[in-house]
N, C-alpha and C. Protein backbone atom coordinates (compact mmCIF):
# COMPACT_ATOMS: atom_id res chain seq x y z
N UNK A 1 -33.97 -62.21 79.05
CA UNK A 1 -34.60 -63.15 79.97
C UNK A 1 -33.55 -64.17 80.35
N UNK A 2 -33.34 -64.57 81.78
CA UNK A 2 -32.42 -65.55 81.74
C UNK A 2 -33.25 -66.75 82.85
N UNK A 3 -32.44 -67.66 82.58
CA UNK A 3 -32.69 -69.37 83.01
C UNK A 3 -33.47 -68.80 84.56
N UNK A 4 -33.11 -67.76 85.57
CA UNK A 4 -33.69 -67.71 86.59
C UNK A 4 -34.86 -67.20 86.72
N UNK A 5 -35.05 -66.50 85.70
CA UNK A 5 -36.70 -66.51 85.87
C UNK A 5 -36.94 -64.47 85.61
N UNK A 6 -35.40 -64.16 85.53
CA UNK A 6 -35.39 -62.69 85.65
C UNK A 6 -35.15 -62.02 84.68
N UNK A 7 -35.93 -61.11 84.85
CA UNK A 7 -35.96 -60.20 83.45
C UNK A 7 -34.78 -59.02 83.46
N UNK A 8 -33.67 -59.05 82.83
CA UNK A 8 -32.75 -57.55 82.41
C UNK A 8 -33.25 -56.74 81.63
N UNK A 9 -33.44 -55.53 82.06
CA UNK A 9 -33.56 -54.47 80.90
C UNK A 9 -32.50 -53.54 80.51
N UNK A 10 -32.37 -53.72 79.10
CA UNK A 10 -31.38 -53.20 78.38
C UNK A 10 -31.22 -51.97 78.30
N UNK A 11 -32.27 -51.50 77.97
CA UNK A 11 -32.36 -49.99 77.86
C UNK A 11 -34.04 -49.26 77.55
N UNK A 12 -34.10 -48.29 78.46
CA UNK A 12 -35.38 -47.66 78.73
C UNK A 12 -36.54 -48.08 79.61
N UNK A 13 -37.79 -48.42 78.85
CA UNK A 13 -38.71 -48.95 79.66
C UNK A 13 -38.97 -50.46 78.28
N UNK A 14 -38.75 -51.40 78.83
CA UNK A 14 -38.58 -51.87 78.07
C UNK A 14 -39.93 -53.15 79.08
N UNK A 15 -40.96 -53.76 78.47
CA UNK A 15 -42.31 -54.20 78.90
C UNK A 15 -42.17 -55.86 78.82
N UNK A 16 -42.30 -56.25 80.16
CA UNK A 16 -42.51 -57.45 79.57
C UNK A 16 -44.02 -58.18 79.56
N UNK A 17 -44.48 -58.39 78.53
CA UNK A 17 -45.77 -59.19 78.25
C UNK A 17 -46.08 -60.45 79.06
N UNK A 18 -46.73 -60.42 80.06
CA UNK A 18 -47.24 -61.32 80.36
C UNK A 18 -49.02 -62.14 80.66
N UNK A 19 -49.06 -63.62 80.85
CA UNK A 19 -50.33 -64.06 80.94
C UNK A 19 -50.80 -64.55 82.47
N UNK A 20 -51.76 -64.76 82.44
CA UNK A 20 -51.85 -65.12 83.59
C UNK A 20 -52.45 -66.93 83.80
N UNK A 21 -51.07 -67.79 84.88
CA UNK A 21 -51.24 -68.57 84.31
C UNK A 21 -51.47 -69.94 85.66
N UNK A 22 -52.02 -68.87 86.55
CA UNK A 22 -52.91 -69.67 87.03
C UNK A 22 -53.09 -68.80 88.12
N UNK A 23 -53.11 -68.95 89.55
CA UNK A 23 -53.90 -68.04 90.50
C UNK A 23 -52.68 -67.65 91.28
N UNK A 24 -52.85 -66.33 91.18
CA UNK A 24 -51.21 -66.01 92.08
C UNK A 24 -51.56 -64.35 92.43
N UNK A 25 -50.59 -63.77 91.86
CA UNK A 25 -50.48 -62.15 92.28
C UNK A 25 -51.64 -61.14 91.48
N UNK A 26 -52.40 -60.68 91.82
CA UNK A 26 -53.28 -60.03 91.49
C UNK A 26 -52.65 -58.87 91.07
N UNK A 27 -53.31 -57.94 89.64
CA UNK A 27 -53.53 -56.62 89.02
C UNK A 27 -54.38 -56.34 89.12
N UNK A 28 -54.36 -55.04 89.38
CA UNK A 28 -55.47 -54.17 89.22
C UNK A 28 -55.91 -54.11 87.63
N UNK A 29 -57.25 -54.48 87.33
CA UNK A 29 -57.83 -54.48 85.95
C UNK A 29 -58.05 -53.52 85.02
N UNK A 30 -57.40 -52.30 85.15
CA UNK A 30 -57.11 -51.34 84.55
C UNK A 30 -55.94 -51.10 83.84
N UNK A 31 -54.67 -52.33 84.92
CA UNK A 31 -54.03 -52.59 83.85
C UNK A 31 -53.56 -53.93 82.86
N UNK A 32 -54.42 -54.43 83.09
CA UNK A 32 -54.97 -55.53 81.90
C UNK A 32 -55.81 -55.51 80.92
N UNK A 33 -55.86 -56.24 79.86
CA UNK A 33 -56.75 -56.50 79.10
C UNK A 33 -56.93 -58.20 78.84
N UNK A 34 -58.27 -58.31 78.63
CA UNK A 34 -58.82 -59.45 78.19
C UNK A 34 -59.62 -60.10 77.19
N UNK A 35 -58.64 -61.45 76.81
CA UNK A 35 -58.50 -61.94 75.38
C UNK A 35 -58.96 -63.08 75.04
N UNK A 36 -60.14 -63.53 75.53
CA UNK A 36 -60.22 -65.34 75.17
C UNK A 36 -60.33 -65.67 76.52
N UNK A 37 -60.82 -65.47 77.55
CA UNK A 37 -60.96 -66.02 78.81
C UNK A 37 -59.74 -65.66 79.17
N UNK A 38 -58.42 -65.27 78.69
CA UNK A 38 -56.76 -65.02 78.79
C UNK A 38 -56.84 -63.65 79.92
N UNK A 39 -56.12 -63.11 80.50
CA UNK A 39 -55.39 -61.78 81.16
C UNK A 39 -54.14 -61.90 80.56
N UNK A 40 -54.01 -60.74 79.81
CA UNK A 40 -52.74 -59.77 80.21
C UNK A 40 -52.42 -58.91 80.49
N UNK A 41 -51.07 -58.79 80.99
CA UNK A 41 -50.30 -57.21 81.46
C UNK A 41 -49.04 -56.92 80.90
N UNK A 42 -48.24 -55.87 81.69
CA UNK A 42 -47.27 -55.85 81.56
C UNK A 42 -46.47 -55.64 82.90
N UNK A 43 -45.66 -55.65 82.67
CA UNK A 43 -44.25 -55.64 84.34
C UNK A 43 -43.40 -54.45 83.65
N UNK A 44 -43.02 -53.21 84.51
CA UNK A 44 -43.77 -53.12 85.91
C UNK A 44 -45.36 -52.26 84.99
N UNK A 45 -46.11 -52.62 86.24
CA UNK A 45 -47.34 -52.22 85.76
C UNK A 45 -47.65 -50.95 85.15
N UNK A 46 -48.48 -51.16 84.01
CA UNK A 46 -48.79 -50.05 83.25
C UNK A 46 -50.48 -50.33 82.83
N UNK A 47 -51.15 -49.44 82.40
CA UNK A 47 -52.31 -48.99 81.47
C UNK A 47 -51.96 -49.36 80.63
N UNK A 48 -52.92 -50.27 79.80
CA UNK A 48 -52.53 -50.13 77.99
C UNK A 48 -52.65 -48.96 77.26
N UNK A 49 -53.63 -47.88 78.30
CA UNK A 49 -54.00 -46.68 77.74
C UNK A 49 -52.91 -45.83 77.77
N UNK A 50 -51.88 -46.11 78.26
CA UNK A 50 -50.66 -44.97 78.79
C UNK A 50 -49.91 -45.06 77.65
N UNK A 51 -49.69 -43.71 77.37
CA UNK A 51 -48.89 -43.23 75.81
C UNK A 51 -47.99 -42.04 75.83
N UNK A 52 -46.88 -42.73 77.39
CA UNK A 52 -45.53 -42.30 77.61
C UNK A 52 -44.91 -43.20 77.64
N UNK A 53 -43.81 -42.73 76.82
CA UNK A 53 -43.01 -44.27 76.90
C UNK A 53 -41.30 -43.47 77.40
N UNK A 54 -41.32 -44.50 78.67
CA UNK A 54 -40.59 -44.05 79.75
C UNK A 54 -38.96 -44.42 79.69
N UNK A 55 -38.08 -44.37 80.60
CA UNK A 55 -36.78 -44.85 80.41
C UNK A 55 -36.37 -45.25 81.95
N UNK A 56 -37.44 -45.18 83.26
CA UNK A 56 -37.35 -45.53 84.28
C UNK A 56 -37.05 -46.57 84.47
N UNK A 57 -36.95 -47.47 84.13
CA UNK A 57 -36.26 -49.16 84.00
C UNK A 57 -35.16 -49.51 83.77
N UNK A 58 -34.59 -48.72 83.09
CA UNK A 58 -33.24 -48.73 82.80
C UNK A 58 -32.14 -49.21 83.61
N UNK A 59 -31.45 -50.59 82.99
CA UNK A 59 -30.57 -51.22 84.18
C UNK A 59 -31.39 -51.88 85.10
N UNK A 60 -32.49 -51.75 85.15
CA UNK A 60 -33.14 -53.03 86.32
C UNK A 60 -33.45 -54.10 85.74
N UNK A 61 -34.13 -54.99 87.31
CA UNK A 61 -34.72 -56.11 86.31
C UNK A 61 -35.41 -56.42 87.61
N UNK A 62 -36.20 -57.18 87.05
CA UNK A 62 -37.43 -57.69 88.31
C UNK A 62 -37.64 -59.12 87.94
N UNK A 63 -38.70 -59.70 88.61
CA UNK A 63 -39.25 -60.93 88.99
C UNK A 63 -40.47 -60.83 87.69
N UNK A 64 -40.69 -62.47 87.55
CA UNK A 64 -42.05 -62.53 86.99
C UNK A 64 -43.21 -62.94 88.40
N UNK A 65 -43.88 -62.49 88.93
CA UNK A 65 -44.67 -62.21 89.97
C UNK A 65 -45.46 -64.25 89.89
N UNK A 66 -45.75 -64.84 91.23
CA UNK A 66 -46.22 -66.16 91.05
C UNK A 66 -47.69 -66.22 90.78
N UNK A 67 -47.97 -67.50 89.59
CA UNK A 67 -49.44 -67.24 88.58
C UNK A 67 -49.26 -66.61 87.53
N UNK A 68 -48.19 -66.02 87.18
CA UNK A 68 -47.92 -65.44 85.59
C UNK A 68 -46.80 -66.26 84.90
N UNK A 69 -46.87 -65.74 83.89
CA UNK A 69 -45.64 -66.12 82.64
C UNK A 69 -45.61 -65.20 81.64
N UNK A 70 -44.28 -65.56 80.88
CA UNK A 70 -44.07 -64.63 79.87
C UNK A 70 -44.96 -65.51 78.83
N UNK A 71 -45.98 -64.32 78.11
CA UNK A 71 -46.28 -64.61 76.82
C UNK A 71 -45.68 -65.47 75.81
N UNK A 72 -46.09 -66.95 75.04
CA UNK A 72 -45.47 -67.54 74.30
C UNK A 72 -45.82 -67.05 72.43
N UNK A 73 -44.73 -66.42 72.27
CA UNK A 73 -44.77 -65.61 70.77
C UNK A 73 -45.11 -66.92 70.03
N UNK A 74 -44.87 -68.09 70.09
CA UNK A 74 -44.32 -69.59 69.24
C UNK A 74 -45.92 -70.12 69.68
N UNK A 75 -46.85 -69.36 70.25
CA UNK A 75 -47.95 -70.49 70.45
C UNK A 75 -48.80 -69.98 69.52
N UNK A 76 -49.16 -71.28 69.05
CA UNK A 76 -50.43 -70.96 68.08
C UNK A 76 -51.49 -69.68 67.77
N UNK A 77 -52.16 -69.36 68.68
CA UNK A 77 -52.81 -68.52 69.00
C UNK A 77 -52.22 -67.30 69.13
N UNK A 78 -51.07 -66.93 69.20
CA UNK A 78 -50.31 -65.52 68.96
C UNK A 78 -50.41 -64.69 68.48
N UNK A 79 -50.62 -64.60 66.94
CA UNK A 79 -51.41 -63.45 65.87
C UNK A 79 -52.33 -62.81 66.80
N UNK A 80 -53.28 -63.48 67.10
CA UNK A 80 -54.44 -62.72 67.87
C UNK A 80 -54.13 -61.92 68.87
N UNK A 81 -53.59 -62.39 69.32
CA UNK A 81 -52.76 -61.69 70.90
C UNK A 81 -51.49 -60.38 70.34
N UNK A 82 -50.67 -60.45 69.41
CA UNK A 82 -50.08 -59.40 68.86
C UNK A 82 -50.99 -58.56 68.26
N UNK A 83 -52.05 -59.10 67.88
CA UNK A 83 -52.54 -57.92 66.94
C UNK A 83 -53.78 -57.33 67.95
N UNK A 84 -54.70 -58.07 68.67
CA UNK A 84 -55.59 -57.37 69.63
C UNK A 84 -54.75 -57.33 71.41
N UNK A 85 -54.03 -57.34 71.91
CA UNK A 85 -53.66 -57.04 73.00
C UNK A 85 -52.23 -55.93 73.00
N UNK A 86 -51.05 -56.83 72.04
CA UNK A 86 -50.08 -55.40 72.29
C UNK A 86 -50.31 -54.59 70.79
N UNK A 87 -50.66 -54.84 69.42
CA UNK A 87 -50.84 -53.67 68.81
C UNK A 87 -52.18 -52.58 68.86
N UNK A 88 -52.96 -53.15 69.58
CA UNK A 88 -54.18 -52.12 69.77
C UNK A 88 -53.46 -51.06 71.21
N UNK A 89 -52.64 -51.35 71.80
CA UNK A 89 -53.06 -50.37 72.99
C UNK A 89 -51.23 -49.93 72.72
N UNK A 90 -50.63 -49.01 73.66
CA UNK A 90 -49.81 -48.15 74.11
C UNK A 90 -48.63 -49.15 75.25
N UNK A 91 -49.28 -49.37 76.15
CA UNK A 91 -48.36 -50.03 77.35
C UNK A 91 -47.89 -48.89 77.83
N UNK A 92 -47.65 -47.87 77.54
CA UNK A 92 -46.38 -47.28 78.02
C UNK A 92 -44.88 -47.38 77.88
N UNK A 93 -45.33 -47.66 76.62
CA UNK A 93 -43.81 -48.58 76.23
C UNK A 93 -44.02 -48.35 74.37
N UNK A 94 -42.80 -48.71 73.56
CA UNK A 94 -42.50 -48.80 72.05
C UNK A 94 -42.78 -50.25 72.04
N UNK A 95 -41.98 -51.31 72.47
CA UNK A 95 -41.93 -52.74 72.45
C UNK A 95 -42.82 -53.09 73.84
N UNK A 96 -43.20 -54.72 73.39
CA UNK A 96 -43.41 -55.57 74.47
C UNK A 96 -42.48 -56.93 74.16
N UNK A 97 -41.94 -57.07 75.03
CA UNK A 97 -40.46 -58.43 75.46
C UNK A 97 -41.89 -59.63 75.82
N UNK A 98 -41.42 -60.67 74.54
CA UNK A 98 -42.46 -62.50 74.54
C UNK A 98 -40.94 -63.34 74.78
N UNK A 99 -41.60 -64.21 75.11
CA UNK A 99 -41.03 -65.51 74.90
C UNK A 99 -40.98 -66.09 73.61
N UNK A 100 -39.61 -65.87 72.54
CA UNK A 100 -40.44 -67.17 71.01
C UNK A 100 -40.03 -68.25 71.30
N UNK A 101 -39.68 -69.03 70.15
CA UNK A 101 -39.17 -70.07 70.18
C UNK A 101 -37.76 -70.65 70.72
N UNK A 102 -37.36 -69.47 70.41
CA UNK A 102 -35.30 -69.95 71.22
C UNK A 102 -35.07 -68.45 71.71
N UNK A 103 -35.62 -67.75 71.56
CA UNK A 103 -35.23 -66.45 72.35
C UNK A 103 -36.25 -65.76 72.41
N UNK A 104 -36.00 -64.38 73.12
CA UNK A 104 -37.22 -63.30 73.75
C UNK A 104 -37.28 -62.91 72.15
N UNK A 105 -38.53 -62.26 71.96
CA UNK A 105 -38.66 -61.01 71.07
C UNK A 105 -39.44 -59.92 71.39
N UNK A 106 -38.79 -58.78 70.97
CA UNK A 106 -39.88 -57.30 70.83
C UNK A 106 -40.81 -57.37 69.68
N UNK A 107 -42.17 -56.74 70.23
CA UNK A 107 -43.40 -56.44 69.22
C UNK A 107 -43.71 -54.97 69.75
N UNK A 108 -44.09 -54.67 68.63
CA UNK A 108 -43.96 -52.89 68.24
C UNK A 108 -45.81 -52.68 68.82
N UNK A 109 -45.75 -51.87 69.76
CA UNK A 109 -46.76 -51.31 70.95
C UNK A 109 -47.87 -50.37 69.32
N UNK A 110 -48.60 -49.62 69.82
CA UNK A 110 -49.78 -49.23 69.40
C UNK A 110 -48.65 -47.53 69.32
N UNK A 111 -47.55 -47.03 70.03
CA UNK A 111 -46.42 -46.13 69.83
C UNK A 111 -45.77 -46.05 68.78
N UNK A 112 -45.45 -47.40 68.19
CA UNK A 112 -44.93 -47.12 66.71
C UNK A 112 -46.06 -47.46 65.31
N UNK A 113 -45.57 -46.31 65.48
CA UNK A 113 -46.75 -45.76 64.04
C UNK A 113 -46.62 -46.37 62.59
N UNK A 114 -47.94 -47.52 62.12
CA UNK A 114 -47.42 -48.44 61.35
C UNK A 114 -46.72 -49.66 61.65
N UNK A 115 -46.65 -50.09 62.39
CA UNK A 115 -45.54 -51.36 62.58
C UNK A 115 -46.24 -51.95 63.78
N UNK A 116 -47.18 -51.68 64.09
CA UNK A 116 -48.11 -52.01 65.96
C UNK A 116 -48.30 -53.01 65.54
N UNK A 117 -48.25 -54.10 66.51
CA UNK A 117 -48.09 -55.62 66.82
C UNK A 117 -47.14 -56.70 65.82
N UNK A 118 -46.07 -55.56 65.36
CA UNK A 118 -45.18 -56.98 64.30
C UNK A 118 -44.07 -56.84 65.30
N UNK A 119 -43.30 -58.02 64.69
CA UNK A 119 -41.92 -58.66 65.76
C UNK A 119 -40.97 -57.65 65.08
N UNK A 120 -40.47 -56.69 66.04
CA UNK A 120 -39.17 -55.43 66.02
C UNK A 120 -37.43 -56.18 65.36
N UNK A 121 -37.86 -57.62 65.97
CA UNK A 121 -36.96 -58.91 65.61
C UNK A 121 -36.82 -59.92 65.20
N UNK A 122 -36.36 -60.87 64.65
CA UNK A 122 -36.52 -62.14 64.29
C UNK A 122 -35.69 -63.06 64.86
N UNK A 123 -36.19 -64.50 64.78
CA UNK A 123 -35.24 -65.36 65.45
C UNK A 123 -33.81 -65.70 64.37
């Protein structure tokens, strides 16, 4: 993630978690789920139900779309959100890319077997 707002991907399909954080670019609700009055997704859009995990991303990077943000790993309420939004479902993806406290982290998708919704990293 850098200061402009843009996401690099390193390698594969690599997801970034986001909320929705006030009124902006619309998803289709199939590929969201909802958590507490909360929306999330992922970029580029996926199903949580989708359980291919792709490498089409590779070397790109995109925009965070206006009305969203990246997921804050460091906010209170987080557990809930790792454990019922990215370790219950797939994404289409192994990881989902948060915002923590001083850097991004990966959390292990509903794909890795055993390890669904813990941090792949530490700060």
């Amino acid at each position: 993630f850098q200061s402009d707002g843009r996401i690099n991907i390193v390698y594969g399909r690599h997801e970034a978690m986001m909320e929705a954080a006030s009124s902006g670019t619309a998803f289709p609700m199939e590929n969201c789920i909802r958590l507490g009055g909360r929306t999330f997704t992922v970029l580029p859009p996926a199903s949580p139900h989708f359980n291919h995990v792709g490498k089409e991303m590779k070397g790109k990077s995109f925009d965070i779309p206006t009305g969203w943000k990246m997921v804050d790993s460091a906010a209170e309420d987080f557990d809930n959100v790792a454990k019922e939004v990215i370790g219950q479902y797939y994404w289409g993806a192994s990881y989902l890319i948060t915002q923590g406290k001083d850097s991004v982290q990966a959390w292990h998708t509903s794909s890795v077997t055993g390890d669904k919704g813990t941090c792949a990293n530490s700060d």
